[in-house]
N, C-alpha and C. Protein backbone atom coordinates (compact mmCIF):
# COMPACT_ATOMS: atom_id res chain seq x y z
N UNK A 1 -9.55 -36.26 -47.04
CA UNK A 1 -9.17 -36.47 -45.67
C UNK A 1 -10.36 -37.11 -44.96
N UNK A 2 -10.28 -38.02 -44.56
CA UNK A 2 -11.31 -39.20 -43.76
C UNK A 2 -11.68 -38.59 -42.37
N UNK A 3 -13.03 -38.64 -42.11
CA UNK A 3 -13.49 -37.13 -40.79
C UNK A 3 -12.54 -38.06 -39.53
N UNK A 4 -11.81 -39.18 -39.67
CA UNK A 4 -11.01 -39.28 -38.14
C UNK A 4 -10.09 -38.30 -38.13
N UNK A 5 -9.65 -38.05 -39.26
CA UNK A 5 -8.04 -36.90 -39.55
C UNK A 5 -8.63 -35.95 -38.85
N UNK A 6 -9.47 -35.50 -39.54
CA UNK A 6 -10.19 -33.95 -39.26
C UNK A 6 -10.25 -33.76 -37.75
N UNK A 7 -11.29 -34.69 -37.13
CA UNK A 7 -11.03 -34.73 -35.64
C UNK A 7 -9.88 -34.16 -35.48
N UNK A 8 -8.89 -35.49 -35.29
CA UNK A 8 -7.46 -35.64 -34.72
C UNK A 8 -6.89 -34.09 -34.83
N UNK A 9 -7.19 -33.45 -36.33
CA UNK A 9 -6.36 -32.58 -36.58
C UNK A 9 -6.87 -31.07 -35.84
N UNK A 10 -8.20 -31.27 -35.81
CA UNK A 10 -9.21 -30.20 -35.05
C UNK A 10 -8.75 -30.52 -33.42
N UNK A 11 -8.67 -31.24 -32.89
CA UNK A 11 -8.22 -31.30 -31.80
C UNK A 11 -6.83 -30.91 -31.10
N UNK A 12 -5.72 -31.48 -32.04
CA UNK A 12 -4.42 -30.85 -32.02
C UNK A 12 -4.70 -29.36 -32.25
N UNK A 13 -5.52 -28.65 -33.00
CA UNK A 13 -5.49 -27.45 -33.41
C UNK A 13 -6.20 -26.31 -31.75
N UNK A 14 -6.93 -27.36 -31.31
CA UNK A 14 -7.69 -26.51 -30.21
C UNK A 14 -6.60 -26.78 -28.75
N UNK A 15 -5.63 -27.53 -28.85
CA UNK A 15 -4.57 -27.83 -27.88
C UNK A 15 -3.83 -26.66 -28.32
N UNK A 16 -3.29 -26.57 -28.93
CA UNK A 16 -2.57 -25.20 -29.06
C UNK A 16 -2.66 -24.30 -29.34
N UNK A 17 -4.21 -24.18 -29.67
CA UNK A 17 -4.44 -22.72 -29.15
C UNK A 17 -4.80 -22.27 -27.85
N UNK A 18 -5.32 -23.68 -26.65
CA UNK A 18 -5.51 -23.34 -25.23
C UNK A 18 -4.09 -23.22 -24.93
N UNK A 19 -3.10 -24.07 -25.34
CA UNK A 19 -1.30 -24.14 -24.61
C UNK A 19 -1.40 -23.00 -24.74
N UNK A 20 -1.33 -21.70 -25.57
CA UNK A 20 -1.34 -19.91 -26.04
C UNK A 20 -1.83 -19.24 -25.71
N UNK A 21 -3.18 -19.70 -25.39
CA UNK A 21 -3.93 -18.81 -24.14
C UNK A 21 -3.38 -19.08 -23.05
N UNK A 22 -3.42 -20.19 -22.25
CA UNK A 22 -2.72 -20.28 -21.15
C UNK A 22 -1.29 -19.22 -20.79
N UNK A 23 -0.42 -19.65 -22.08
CA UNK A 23 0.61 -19.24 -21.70
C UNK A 23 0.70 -17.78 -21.58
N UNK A 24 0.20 -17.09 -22.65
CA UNK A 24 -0.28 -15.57 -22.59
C UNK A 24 -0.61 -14.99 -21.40
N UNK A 25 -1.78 -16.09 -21.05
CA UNK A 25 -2.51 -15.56 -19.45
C UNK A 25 -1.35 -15.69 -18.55
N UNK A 26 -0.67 -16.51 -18.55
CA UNK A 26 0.37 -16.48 -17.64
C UNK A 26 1.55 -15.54 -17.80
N UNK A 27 1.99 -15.17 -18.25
CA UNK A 27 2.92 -14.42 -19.01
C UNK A 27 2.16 -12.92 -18.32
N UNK A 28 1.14 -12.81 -18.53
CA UNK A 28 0.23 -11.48 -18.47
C UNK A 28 0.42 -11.36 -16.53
N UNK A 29 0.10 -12.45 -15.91
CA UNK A 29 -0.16 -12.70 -14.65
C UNK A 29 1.22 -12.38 -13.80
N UNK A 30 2.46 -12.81 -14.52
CA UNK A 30 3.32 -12.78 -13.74
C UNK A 30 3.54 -11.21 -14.46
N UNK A 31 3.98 -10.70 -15.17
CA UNK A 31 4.41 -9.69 -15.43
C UNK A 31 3.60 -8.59 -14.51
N UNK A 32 2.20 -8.61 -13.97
CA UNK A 32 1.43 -7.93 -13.11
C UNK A 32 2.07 -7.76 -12.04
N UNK A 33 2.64 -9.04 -11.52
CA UNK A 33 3.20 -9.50 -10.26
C UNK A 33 4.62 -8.62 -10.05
N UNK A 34 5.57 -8.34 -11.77
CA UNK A 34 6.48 -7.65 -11.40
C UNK A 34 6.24 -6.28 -11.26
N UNK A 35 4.62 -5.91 -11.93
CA UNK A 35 5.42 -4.45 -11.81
C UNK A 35 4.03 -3.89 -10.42
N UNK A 36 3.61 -5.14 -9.73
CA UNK A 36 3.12 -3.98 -8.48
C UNK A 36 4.35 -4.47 -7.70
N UNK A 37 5.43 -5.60 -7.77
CA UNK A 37 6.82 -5.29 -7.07
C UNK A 37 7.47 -4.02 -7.38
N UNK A 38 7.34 -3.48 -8.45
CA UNK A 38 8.30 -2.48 -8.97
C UNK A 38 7.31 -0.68 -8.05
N UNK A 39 6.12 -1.01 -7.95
CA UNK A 39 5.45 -0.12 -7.64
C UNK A 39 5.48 0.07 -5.53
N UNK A 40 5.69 -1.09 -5.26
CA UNK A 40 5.08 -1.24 -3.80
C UNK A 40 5.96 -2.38 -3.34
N UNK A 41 7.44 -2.23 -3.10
CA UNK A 41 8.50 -3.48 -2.90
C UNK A 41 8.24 -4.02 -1.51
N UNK A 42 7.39 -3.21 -0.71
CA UNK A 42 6.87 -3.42 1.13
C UNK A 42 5.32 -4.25 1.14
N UNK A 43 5.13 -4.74 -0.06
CA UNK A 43 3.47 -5.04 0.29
C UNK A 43 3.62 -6.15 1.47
N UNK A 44 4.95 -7.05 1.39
CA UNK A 44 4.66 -7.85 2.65
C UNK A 44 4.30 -7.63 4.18
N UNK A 45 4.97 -6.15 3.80
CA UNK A 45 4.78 -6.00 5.50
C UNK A 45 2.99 -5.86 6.44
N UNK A 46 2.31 -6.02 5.39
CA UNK A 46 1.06 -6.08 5.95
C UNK A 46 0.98 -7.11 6.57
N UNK A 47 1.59 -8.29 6.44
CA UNK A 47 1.50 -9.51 7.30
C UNK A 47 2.20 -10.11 8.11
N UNK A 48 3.60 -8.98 8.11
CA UNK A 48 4.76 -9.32 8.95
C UNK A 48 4.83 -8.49 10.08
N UNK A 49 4.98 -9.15 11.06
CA UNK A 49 5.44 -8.95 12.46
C UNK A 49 6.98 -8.75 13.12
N UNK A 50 6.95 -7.75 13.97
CA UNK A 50 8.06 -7.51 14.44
C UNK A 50 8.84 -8.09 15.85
N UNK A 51 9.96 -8.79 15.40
CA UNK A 51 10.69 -9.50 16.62
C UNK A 51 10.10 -8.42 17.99
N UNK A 52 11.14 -9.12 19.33
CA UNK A 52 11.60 -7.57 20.03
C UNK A 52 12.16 -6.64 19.89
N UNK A 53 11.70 -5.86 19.34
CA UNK A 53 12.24 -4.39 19.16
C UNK A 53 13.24 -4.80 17.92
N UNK A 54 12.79 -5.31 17.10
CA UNK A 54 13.01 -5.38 15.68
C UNK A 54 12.78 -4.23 14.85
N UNK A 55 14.14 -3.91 14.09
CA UNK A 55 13.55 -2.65 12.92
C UNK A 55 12.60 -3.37 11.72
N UNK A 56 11.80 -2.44 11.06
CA UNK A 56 11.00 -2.45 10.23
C UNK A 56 11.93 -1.75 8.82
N UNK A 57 12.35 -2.65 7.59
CA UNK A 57 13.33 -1.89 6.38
C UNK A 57 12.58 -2.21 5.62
N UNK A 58 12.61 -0.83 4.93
CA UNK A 58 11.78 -0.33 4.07
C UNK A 58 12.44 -0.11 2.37
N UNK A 59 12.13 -0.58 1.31
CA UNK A 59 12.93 0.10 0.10
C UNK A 59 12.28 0.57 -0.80
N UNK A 60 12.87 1.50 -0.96
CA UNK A 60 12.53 2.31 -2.22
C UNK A 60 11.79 1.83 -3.15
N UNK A 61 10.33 2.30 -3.66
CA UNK A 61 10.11 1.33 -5.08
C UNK A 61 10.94 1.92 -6.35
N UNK A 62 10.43 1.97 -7.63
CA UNK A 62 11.33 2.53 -9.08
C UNK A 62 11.24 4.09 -8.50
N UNK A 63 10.45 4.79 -8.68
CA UNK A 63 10.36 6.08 -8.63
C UNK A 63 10.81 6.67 -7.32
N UNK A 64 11.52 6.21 -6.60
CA UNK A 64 12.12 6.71 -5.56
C UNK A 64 11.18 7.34 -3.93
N UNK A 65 10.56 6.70 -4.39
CA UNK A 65 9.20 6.87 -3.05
C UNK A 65 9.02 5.44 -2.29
N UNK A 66 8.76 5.58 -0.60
CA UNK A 66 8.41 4.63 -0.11
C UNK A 66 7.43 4.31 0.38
N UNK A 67 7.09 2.81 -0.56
CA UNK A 67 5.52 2.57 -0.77
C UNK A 67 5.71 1.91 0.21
N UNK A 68 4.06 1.27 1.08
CA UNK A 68 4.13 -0.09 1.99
C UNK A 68 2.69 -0.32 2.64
N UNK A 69 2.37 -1.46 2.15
CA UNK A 69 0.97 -2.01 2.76
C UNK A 69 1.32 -2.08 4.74
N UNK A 70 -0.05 -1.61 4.65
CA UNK A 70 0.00 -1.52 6.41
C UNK A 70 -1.71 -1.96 6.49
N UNK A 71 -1.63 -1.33 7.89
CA UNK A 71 -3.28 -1.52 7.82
C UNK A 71 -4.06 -0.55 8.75
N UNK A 72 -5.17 -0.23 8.80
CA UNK A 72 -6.01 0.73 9.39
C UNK A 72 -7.29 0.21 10.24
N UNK A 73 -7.34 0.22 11.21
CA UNK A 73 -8.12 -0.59 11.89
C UNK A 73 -8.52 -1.84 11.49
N UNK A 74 -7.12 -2.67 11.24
CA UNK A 74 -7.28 -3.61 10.45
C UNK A 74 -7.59 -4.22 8.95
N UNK A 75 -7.69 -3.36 8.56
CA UNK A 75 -7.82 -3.17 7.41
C UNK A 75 -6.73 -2.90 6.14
N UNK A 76 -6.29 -3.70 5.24
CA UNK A 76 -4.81 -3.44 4.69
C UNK A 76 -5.05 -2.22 3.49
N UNK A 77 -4.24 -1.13 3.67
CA UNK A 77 -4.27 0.05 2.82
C UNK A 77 -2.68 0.49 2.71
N UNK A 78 -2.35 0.82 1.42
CA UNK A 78 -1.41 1.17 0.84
C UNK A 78 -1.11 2.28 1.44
N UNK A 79 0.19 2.54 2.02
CA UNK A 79 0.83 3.73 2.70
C UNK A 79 2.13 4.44 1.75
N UNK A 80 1.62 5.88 1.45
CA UNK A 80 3.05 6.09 0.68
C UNK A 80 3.38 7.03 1.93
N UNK A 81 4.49 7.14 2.46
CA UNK A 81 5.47 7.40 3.62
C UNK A 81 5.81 8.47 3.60
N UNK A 82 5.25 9.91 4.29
CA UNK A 82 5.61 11.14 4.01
C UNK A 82 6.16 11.81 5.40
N UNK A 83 7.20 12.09 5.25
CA UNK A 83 7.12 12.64 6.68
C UNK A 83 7.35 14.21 6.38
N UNK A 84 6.56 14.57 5.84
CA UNK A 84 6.01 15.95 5.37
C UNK A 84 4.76 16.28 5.79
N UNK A 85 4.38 15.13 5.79
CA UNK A 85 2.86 15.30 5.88
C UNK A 85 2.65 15.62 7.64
N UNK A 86 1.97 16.20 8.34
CA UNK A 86 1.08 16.22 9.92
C UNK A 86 0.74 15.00 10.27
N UNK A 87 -0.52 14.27 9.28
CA UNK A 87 -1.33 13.31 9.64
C UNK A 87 -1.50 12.18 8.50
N UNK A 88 -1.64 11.40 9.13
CA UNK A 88 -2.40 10.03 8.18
C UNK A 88 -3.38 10.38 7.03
N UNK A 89 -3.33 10.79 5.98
CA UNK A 89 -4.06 11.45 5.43
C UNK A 89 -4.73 10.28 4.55
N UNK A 90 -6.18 10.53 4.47
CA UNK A 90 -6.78 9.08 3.90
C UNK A 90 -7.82 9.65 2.73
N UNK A 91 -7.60 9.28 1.85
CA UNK A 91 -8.52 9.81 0.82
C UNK A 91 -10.18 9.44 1.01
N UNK A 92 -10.50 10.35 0.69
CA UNK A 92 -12.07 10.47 0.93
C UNK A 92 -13.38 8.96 0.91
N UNK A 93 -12.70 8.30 -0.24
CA UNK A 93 -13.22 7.42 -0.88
C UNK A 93 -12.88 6.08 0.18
N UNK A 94 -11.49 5.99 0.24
CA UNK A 94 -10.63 5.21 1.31
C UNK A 94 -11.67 5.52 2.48
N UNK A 95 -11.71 6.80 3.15
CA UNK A 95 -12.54 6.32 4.31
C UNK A 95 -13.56 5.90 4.47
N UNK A 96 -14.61 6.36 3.42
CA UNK A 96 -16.07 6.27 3.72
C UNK A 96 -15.93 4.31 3.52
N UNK A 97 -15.03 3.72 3.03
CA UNK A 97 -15.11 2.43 2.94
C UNK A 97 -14.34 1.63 4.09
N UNK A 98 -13.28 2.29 4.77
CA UNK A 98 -13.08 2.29 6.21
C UNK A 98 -14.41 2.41 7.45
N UNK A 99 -14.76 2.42 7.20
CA UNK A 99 -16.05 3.89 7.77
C UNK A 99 -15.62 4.54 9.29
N UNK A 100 -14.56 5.75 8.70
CA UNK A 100 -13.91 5.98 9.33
C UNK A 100 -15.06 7.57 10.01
N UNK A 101 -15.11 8.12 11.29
CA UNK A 101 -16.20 8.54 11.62
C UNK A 101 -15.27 10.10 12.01
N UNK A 102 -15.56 11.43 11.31
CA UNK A 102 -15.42 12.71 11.12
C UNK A 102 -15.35 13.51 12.19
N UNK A 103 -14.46 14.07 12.90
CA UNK A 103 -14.50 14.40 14.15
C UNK A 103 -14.64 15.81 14.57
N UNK A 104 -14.46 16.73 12.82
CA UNK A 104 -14.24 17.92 12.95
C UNK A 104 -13.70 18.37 11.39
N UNK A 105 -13.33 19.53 10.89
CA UNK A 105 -13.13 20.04 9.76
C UNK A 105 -11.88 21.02 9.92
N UNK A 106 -11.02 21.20 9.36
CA UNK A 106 -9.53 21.80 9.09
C UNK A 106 -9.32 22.28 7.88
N UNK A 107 -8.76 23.25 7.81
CA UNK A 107 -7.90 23.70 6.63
C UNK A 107 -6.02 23.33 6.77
N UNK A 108 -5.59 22.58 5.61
CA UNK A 108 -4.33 22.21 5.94
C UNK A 108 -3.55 22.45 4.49
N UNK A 109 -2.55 22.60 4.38
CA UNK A 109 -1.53 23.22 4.03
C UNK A 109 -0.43 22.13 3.11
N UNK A 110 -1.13 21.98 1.99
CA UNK A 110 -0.42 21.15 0.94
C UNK A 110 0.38 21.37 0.04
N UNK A 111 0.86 20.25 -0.76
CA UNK A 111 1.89 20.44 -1.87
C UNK A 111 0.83 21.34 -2.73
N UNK A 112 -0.34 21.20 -3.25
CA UNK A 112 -1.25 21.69 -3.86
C UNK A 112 -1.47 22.96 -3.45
N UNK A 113 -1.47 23.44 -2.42
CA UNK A 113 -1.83 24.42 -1.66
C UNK A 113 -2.68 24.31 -0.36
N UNK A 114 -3.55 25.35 -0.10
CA UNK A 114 -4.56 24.76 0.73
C UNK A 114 -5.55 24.37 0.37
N UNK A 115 -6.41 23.31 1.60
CA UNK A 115 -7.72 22.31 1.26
C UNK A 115 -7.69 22.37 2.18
N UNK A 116 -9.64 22.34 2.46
CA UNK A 116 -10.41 21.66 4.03
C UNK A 116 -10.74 20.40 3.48
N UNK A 117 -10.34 20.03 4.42
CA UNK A 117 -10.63 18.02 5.20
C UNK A 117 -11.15 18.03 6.44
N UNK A 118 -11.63 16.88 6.77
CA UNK A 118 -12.09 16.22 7.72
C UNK A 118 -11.12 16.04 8.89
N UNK A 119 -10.89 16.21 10.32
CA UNK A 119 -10.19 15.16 11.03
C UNK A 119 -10.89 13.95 11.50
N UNK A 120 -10.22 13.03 11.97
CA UNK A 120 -10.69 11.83 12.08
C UNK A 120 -9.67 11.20 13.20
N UNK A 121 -9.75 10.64 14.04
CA UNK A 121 -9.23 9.68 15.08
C UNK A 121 -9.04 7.90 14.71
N UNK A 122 -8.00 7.66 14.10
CA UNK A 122 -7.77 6.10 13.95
C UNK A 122 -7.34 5.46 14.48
N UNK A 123 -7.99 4.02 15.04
CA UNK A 123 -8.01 3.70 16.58
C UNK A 123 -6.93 2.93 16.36
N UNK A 124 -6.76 2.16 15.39
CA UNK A 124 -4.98 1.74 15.25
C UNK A 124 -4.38 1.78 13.69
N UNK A 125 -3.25 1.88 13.87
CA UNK A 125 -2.81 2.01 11.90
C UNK A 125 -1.16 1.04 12.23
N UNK A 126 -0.89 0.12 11.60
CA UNK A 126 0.02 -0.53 12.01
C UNK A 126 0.87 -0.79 10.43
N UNK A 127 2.39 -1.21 10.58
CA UNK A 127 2.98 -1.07 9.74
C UNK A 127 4.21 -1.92 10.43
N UNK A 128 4.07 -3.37 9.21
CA UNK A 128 5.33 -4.03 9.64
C UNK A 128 5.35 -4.52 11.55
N UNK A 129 4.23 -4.76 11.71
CA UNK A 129 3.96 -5.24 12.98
C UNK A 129 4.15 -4.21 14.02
N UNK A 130 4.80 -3.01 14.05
CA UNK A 130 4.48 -1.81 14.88
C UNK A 130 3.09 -1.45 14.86
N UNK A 131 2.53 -1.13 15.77
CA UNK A 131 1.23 -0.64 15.99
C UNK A 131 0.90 0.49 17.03
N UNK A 132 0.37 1.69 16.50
CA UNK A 132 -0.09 2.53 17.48
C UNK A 132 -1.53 2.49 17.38
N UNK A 133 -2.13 3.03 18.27
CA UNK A 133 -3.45 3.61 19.01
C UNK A 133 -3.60 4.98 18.89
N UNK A 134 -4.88 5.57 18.46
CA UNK A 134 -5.64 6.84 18.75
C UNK A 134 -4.60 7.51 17.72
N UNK A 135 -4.50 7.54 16.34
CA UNK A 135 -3.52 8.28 15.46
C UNK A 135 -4.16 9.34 14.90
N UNK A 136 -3.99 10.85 14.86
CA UNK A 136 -4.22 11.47 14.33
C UNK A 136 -4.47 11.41 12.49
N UNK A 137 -5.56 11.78 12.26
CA UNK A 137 -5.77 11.24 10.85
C UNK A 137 -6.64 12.23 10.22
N UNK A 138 -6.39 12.35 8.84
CA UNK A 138 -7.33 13.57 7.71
C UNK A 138 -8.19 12.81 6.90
N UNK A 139 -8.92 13.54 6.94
CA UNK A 139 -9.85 12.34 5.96
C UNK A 139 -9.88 13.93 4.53
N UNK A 140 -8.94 13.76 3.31
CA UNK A 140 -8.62 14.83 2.41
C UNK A 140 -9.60 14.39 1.29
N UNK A 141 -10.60 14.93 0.77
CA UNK A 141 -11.18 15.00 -0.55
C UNK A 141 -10.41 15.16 -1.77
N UNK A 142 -8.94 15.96 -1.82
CA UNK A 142 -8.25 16.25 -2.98
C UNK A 142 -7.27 14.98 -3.25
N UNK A 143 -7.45 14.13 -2.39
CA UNK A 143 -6.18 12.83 -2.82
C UNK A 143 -6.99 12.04 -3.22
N UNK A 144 -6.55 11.12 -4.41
CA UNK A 144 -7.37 10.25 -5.30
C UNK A 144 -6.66 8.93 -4.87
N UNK A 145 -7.65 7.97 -5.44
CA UNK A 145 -7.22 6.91 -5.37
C UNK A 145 -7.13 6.35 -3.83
N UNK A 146 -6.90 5.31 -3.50
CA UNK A 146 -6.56 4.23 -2.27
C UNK A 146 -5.50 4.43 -1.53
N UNK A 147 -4.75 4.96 -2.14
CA UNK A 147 -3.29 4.97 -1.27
C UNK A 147 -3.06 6.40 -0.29
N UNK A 148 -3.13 6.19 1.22
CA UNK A 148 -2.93 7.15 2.29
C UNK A 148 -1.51 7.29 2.65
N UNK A 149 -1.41 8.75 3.05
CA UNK A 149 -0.18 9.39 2.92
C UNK A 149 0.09 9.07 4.81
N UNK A 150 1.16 7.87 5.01
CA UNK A 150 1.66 7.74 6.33
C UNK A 150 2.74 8.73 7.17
N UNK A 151 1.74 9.73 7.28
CA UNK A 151 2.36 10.79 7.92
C UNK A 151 2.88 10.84 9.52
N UNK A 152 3.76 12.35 10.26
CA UNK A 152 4.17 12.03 11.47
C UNK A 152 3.35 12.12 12.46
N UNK A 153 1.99 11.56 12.65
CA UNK A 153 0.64 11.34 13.73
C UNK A 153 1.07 9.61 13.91
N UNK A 154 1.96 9.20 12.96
CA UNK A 154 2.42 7.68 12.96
C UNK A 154 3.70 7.67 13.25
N UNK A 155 4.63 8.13 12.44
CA UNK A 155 5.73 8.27 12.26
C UNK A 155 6.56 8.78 13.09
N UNK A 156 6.12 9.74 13.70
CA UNK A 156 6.85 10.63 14.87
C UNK A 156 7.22 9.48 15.65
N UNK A 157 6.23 8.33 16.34
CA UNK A 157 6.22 7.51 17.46
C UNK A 157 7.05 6.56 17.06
N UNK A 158 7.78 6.62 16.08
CA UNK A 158 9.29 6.15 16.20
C UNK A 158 10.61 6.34 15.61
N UNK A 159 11.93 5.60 15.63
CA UNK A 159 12.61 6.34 15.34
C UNK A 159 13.07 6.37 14.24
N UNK A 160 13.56 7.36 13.13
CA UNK A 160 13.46 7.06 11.63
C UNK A 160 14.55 7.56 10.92
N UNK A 161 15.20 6.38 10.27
CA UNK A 161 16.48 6.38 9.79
C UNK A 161 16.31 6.29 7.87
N UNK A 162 16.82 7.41 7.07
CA UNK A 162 16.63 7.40 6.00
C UNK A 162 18.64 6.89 5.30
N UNK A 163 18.58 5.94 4.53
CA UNK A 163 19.79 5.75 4.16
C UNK A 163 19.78 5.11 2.94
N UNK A 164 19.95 6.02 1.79
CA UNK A 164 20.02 5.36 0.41
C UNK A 164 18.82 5.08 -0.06
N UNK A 165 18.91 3.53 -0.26
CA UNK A 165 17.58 3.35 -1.13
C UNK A 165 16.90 2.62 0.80
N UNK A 166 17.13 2.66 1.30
CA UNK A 166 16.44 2.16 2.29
C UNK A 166 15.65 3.24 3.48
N UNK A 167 14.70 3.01 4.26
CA UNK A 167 14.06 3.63 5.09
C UNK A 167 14.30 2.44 6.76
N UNK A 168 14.58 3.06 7.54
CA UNK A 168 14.25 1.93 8.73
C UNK A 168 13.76 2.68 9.99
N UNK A 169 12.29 2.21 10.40
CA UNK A 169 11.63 2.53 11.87
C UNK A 169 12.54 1.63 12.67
N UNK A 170 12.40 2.26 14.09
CA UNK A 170 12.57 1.17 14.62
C UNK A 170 11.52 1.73 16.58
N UNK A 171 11.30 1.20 17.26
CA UNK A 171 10.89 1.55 18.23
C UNK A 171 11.85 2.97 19.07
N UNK A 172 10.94 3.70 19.48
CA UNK A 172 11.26 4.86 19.62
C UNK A 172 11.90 4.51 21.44
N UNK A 173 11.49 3.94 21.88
CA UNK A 173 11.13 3.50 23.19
C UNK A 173 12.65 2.46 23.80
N UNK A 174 13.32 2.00 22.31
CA UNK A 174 14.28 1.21 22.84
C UNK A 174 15.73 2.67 23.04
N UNK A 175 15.46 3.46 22.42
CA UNK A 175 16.76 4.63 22.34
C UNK A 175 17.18 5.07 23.32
């Protein structure tokens, strides 16, 4: 075989093995894409805004919980939606990277049992273009990970319709 073949043939050989990486990587990329849809079906609402007195709909992700990017003094943080919960409850780690500032210490009353946390005052936490001011908030050492539990220190301040696989706020103020 004459070294032009070899080239030619070394070259075809390194084309398809980048076409396979590529495609892999891609393949890998979108499949990511489906399953933080499958995990968090609301991440848009971190950037969506609400008409006048527009509801905010919410759906279910797989596991039957409602996930949804919001944000915390601007800041976009994953909200799983409890209206069990008192307060905005923000994991430890989550705040100190907020730098969310400690206002006092509590004992509160969990699925776990009891735990002392922090309280904390969050000057806005918004969701789907609703926005409140001065929200009652926990800053909890026992919750892991990034994702804060959007409790009724938020939730109360509007009005909340659970139906099926859907959740819908809507302004408390238009009723």
């Amino acid at each position: 075989m004459s070294d032009e073949r070899r080239a030619v043939r070394r070259t075809g050989l390194g084309m398809m093995l980048l076409f396979w990486v590529l495609f892999l990587a891609g393949g890998a990329w979108w499949f990511q894409g489906y399953l933080d849809a499958q995990r968090n079906p609301n991440a848009h609402l971190a950037e969506v805004s609400v008409g006048e007195g527009g509801p905010v709909v919410l759906a279910r992700n797989r596991a039957g919980h409602f996930v949804a990017t919001g944000r915390i003094n601007g800041e976009p943080v994953e909200f799983l939606l409890d209206t069990g919960a008192t307060y905005v409850a923000v994991p430890e780690a989550l705040a100190d990277r907020l730098g969310l500032e400690r206002i006092g210490s509590a004992w509160f009353n969990t699925a776990n049992g009891r735990v002392r946390g922090d309280l904390a005052t969050l000057e806005t936490v918004s969701l789907g273009g609703y926005v409140a001011r001065d929200v009652r908030g926990s800053i909890s050492p026992g919750l892991g990970g990034e994702t804060a539990l959007l409790g009724m220190s938020f939730l109360g301040r509007f009005d909340i319709e659970i139906r099926g696989e859907q959740m819908v706020l809507r302004s408390a103020e238009r009723l």
